[in-house]
N, C-alpha and C. Protein backbone atom coordinates (compact mmCIF):
# COMPACT_ATOMS: atom_id res chain seq x y z
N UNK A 1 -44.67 52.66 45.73
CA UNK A 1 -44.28 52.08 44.47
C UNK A 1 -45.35 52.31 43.40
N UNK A 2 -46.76 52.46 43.94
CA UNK A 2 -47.85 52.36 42.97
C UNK A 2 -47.69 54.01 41.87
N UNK A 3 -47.36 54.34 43.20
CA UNK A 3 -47.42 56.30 42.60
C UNK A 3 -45.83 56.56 41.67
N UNK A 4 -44.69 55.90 41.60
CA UNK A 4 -43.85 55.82 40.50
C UNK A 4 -44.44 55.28 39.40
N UNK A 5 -44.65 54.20 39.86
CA UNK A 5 -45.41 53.48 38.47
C UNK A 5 -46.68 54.30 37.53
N UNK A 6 -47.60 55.36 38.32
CA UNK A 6 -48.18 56.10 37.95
C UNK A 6 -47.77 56.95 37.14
N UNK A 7 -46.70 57.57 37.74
CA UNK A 7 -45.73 59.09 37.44
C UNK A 7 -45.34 58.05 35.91
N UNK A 8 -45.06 57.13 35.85
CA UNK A 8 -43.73 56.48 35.18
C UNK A 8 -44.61 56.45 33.72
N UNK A 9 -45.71 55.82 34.21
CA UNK A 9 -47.25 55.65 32.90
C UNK A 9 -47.04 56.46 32.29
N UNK A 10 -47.90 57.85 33.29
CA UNK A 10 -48.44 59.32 32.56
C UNK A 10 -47.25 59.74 31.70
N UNK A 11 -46.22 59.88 32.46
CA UNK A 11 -44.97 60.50 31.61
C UNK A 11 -44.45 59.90 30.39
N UNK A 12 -44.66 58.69 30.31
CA UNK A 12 -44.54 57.95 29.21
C UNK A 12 -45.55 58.38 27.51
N UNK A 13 -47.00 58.46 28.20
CA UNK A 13 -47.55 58.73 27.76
C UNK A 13 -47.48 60.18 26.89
N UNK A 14 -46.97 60.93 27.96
CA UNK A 14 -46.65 62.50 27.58
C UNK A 14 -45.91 62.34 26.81
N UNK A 15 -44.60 61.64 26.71
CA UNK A 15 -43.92 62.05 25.45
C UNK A 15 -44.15 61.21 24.85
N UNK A 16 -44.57 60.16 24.26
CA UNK A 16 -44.95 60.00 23.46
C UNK A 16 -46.26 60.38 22.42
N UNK A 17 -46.96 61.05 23.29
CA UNK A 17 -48.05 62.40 22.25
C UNK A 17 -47.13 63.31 21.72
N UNK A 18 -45.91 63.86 22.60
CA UNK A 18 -45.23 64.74 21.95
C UNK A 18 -44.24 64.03 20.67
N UNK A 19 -43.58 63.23 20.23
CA UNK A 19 -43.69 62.40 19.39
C UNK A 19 -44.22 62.13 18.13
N UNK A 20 -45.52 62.09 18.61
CA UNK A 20 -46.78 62.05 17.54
C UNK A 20 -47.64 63.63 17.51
N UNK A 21 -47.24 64.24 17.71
CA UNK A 21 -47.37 65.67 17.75
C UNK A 21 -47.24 66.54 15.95
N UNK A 22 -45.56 66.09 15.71
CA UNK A 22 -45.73 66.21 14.56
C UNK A 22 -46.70 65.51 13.32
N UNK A 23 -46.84 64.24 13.37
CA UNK A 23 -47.62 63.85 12.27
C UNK A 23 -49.18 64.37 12.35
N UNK A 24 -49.30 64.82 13.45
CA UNK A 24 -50.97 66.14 13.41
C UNK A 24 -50.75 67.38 13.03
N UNK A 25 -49.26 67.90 13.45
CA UNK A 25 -49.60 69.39 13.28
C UNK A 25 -48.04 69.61 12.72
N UNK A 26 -47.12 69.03 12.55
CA UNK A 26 -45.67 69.12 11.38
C UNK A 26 -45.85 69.76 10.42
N UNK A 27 -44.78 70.59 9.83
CA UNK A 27 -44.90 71.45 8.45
C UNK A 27 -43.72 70.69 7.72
N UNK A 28 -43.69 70.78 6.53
CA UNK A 28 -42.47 70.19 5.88
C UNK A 28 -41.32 68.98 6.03
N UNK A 29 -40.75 69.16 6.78
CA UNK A 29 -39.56 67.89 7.25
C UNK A 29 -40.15 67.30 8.47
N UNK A 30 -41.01 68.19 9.36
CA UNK A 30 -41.75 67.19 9.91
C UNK A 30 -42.37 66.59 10.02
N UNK A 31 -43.41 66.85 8.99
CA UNK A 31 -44.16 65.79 8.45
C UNK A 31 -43.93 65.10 7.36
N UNK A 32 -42.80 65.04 6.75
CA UNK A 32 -42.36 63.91 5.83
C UNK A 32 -41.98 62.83 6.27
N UNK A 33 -41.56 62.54 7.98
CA UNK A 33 -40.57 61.75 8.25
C UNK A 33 -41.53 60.52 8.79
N UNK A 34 -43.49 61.33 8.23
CA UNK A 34 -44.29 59.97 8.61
C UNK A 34 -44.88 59.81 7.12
N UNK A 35 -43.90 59.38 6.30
CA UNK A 35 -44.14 58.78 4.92
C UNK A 35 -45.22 57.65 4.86
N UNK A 36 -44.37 56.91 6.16
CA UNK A 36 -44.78 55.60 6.27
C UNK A 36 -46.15 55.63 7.04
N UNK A 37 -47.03 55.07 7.10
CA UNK A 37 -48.11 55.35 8.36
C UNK A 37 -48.18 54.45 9.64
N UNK A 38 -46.86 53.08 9.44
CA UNK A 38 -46.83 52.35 10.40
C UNK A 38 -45.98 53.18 11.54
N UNK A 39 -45.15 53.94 11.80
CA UNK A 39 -44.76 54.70 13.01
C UNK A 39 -45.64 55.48 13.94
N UNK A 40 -46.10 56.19 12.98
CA UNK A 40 -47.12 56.90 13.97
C UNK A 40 -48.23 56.23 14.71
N UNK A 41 -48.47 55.08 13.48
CA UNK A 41 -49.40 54.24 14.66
C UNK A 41 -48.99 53.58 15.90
N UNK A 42 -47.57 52.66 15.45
CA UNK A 42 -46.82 52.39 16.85
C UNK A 42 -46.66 53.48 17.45
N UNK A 43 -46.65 54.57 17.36
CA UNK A 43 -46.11 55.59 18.56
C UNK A 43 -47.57 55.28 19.54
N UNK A 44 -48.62 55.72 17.57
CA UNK A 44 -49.57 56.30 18.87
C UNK A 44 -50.69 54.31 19.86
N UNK A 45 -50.22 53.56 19.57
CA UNK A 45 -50.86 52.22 20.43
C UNK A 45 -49.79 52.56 21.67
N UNK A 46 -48.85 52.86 21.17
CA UNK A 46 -48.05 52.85 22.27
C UNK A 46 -48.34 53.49 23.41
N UNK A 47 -48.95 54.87 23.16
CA UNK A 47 -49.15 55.76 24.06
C UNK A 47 -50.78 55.56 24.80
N UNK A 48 -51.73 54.79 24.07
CA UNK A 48 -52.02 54.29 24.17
C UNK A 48 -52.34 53.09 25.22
N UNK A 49 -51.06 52.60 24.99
CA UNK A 49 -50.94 51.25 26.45
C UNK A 49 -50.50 52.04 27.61
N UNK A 50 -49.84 52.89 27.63
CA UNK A 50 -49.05 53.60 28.22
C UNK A 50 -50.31 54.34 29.29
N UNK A 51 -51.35 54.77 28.45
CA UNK A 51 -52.36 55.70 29.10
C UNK A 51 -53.18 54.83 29.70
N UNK A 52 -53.39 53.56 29.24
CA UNK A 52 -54.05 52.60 29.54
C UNK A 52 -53.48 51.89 31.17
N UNK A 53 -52.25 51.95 31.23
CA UNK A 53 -51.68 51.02 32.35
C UNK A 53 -51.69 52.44 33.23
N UNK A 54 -52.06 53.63 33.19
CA UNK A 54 -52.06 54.46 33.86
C UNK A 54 -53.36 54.43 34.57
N UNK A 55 -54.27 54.34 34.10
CA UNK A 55 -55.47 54.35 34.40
C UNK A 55 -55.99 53.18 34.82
N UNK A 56 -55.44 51.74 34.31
CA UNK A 56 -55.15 50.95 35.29
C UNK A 56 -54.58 50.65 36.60
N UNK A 57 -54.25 51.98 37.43
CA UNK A 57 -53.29 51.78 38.40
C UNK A 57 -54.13 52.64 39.17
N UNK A 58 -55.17 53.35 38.79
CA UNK A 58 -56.52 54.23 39.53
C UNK A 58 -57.97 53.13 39.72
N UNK A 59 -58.32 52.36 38.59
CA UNK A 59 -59.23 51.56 38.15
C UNK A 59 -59.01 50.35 37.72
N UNK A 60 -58.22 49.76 38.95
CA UNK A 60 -58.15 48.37 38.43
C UNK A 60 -58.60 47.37 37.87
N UNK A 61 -58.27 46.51 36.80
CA UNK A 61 -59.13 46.11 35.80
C UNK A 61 -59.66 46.58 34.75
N UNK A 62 -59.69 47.86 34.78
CA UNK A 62 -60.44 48.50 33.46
C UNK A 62 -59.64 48.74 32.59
N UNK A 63 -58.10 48.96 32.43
CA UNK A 63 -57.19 49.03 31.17
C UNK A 63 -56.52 47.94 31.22
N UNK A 64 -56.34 47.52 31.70
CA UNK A 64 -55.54 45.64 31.63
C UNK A 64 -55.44 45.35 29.84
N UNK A 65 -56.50 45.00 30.15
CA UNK A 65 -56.57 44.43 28.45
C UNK A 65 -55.88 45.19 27.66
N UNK A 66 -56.97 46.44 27.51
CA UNK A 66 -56.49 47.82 26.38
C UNK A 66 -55.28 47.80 26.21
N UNK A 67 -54.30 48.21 27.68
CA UNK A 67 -52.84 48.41 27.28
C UNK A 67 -52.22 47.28 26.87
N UNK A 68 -52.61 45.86 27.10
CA UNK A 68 -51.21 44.68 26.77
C UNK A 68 -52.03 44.53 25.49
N UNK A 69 -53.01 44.74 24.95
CA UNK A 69 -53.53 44.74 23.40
C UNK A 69 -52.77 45.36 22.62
N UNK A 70 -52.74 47.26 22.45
CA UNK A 70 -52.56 47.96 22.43
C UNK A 70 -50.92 47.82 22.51
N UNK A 71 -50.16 47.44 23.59
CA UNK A 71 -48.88 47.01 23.03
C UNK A 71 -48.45 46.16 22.06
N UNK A 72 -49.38 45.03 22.19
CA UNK A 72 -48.85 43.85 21.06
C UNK A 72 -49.17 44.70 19.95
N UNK A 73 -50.22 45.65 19.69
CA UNK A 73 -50.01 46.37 18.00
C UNK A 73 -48.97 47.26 17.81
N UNK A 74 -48.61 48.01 18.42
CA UNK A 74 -47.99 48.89 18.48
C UNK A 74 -46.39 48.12 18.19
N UNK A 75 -46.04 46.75 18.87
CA UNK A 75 -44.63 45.94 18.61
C UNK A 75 -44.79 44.93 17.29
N UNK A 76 -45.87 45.23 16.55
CA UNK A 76 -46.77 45.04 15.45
C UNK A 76 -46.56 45.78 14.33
N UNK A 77 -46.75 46.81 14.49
CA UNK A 77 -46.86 48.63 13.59
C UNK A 77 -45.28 48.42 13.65
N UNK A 78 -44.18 48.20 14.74
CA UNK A 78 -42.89 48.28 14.20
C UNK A 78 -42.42 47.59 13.57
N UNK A 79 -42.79 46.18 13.62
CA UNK A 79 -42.40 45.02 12.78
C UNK A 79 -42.72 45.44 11.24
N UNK A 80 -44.16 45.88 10.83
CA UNK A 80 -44.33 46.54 9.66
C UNK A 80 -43.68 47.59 9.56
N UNK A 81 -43.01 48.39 10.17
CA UNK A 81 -41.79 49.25 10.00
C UNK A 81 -40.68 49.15 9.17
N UNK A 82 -40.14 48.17 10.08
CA UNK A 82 -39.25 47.71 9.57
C UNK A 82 -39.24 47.21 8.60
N UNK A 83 -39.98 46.34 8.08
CA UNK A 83 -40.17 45.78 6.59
C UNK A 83 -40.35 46.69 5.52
N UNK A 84 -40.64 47.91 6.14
CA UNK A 84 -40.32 48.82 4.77
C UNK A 84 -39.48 49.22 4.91
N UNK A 85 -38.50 49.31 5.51
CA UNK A 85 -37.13 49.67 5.36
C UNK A 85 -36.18 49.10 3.94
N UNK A 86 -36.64 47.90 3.86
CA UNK A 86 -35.88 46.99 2.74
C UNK A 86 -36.47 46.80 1.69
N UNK A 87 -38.44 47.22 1.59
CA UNK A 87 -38.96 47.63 0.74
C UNK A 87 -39.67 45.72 0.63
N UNK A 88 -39.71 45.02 1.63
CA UNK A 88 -40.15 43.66 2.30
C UNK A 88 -40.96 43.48 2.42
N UNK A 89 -42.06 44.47 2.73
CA UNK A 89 -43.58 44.06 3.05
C UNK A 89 -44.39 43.93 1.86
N UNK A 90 -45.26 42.59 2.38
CA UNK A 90 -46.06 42.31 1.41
C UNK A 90 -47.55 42.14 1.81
N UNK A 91 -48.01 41.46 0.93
CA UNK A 91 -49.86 41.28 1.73
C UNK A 91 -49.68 40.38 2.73
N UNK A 92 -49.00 39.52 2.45
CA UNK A 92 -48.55 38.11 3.46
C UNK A 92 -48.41 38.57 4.96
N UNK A 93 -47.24 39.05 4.80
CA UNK A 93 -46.93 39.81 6.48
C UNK A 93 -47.72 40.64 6.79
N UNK A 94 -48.30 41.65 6.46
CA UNK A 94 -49.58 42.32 6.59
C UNK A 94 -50.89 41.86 7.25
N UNK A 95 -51.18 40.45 6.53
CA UNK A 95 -52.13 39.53 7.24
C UNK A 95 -51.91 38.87 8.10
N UNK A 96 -50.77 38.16 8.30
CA UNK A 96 -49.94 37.55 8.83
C UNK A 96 -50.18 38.63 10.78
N UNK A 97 -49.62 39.83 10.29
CA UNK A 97 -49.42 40.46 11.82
C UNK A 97 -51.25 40.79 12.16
N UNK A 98 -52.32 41.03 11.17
CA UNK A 98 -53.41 41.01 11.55
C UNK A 98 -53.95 39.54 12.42
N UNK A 99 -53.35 38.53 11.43
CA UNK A 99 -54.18 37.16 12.22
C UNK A 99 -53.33 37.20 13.44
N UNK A 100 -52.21 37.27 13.77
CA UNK A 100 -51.80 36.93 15.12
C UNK A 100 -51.62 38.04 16.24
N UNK A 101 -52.58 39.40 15.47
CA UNK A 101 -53.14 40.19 16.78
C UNK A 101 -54.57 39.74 16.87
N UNK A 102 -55.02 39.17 16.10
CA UNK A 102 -56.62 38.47 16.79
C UNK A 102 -56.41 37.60 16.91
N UNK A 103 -55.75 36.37 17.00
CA UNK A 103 -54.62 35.12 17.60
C UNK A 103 -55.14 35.74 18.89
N UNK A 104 -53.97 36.21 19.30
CA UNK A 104 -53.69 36.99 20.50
C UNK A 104 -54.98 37.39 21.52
N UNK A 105 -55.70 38.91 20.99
CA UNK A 105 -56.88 39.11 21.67
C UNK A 105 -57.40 37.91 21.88
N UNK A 106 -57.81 37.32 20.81
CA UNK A 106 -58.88 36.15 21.35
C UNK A 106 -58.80 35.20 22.62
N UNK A 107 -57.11 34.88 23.02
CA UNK A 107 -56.49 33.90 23.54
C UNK A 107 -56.39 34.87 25.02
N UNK A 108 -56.17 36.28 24.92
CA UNK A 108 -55.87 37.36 26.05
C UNK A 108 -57.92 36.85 26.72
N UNK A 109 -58.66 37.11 25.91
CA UNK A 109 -59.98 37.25 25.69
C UNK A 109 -60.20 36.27 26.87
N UNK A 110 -60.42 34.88 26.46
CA UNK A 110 -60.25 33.34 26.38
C UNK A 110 -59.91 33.85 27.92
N UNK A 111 -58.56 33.99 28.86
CA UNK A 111 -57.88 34.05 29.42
C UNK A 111 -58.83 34.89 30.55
N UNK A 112 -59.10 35.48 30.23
CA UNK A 112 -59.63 36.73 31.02
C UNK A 112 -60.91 35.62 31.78
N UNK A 113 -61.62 35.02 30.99
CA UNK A 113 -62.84 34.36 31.80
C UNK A 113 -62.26 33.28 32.39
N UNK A 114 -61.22 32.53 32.25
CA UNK A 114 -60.78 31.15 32.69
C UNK A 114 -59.11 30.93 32.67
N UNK A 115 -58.62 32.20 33.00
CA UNK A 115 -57.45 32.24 32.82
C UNK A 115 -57.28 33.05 34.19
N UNK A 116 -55.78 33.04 34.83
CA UNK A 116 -55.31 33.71 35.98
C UNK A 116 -54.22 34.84 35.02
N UNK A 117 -54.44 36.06 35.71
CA UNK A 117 -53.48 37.34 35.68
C UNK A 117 -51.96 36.81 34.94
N UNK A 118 -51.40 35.89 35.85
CA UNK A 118 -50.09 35.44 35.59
C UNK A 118 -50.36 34.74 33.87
N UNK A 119 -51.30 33.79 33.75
CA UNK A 119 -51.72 33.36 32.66
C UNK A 119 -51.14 34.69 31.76
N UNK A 120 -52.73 35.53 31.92
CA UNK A 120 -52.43 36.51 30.81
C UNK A 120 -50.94 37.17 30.54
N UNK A 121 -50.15 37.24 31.49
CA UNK A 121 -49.20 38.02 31.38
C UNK A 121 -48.06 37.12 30.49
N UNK A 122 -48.12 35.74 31.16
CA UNK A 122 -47.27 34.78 29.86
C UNK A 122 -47.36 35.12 28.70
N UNK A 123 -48.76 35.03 28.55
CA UNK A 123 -49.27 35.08 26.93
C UNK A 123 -48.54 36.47 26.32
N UNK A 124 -48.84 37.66 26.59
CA UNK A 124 -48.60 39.10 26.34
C UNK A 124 -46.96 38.78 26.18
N UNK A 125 -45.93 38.27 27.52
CA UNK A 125 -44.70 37.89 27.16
C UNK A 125 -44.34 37.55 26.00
N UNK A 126 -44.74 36.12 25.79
CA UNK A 126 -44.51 35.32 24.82
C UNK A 126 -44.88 35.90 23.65
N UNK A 127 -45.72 36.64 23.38
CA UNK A 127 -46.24 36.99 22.03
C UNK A 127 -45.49 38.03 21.46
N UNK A 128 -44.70 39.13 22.64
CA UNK A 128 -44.00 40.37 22.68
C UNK A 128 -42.38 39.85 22.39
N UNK A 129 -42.02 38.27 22.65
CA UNK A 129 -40.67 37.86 22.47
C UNK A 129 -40.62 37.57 21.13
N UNK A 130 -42.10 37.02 20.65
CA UNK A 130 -41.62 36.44 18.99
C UNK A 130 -41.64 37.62 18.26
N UNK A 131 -42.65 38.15 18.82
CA UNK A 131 -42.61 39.22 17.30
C UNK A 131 -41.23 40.26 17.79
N UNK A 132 -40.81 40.15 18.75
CA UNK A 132 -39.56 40.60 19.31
C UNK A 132 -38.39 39.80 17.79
N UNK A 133 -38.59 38.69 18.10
CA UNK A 133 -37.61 37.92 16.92
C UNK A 133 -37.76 38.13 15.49
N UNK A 134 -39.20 38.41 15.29
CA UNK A 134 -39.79 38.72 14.07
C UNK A 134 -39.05 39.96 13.48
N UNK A 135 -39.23 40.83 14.77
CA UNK A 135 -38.41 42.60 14.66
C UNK A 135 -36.88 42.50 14.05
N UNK A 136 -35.94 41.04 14.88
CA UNK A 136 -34.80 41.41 14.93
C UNK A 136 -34.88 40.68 13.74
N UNK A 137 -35.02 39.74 13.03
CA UNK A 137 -34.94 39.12 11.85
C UNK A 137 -34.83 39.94 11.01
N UNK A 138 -35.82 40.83 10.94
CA UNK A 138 -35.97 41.99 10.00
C UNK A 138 -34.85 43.02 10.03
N UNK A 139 -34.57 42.98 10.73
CA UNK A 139 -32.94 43.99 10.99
C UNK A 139 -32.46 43.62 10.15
N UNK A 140 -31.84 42.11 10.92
CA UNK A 140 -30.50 41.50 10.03
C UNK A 140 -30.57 41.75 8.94
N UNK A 141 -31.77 41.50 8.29
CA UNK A 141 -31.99 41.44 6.64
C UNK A 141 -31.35 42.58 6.04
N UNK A 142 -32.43 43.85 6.93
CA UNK A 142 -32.22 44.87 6.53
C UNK A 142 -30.52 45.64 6.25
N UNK A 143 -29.68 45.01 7.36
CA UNK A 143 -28.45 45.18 7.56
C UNK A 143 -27.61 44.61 6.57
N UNK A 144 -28.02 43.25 6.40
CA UNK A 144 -27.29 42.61 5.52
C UNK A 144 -27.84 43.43 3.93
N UNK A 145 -28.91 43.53 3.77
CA UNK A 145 -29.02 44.08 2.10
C UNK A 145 -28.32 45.21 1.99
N UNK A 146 -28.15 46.36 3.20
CA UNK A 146 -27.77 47.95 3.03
C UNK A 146 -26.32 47.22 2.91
N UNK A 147 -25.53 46.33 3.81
CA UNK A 147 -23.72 46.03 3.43
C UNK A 147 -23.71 45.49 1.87
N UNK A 148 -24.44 45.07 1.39
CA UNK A 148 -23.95 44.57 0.09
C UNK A 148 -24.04 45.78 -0.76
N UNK A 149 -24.69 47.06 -0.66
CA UNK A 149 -24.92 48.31 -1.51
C UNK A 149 -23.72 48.94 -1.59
N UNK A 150 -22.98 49.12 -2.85
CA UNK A 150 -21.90 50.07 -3.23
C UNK A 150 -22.43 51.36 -2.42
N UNK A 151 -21.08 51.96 -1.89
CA UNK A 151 -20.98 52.76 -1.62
C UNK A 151 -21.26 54.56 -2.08
């Protein structure tokens, strides 16, 4: 099971460099489509955690953190995504997703000296469900402003 989960990491990882491939080396339409600079960063935390829980599965303990960090930005970078979709983001939410990824670390941090595994993993849950809600909120919006636009 350990060696799927390995295979499952690395490969993850792989395409998602390929992914972020274009915003390094894209010509024209492929590099326009990172206007924004919050995608590429979620791609690249993503790949990121991804490489991280890989190397966690050789060196246990040593990417733990990195990758469930590294995810919460990356489900972070999409939330600021999305908010430019509707043209929504402001300084507020901006700071807003900064204080509650050092929220977070600090509490992952915290956890790590006086906290159990399962602990940490609640936390990473829980933090990955709101801004999960945070994400879908931002949809609706987004959905609802594009239905009211004449056609």
């Amino acid at each position: 099971m350990q060696l799927a989960n390995q295979i499952f990491f690395l490969a993850t990882f792989c395409t998602l460099l390929g992914l972020l491939a274009p915003f390094f080396w894209g010509i024209g339409a492929q590099k326009s489509q990172y206007k924004v600079v919050y995608k590429p960063l979620a791609i690249g935390c993503f790949a990121i955690s991804s490489l991280a829980f890989f190397v966690d599965s050789r060196a246990e303990g040593f990417g733990l953190p990195v990758a469930n960090l590294a995810l919460v930005a990356g489900a972070l970078y999409i939330s600021m995504l999305f908010n430019t979709w509707d043209q929504s983001i402001t300084s507020s939410k901006k700071l807003f997703a900064v204080f509650w990824f050092i929220a977070i670390g600090a509490a992952y941090i915290y956890l790590m000296g006086v906290g159990s595994i399962k602990d940490r993993m609640h936390l990473i849950n829980g933090a990955l469900a709101l801004i999960s809600l945070w994400q879908l909120a931002t949809l609706f919006r987004v959905a609802k402003k594009r239905s009211r636009l004449p056609n």
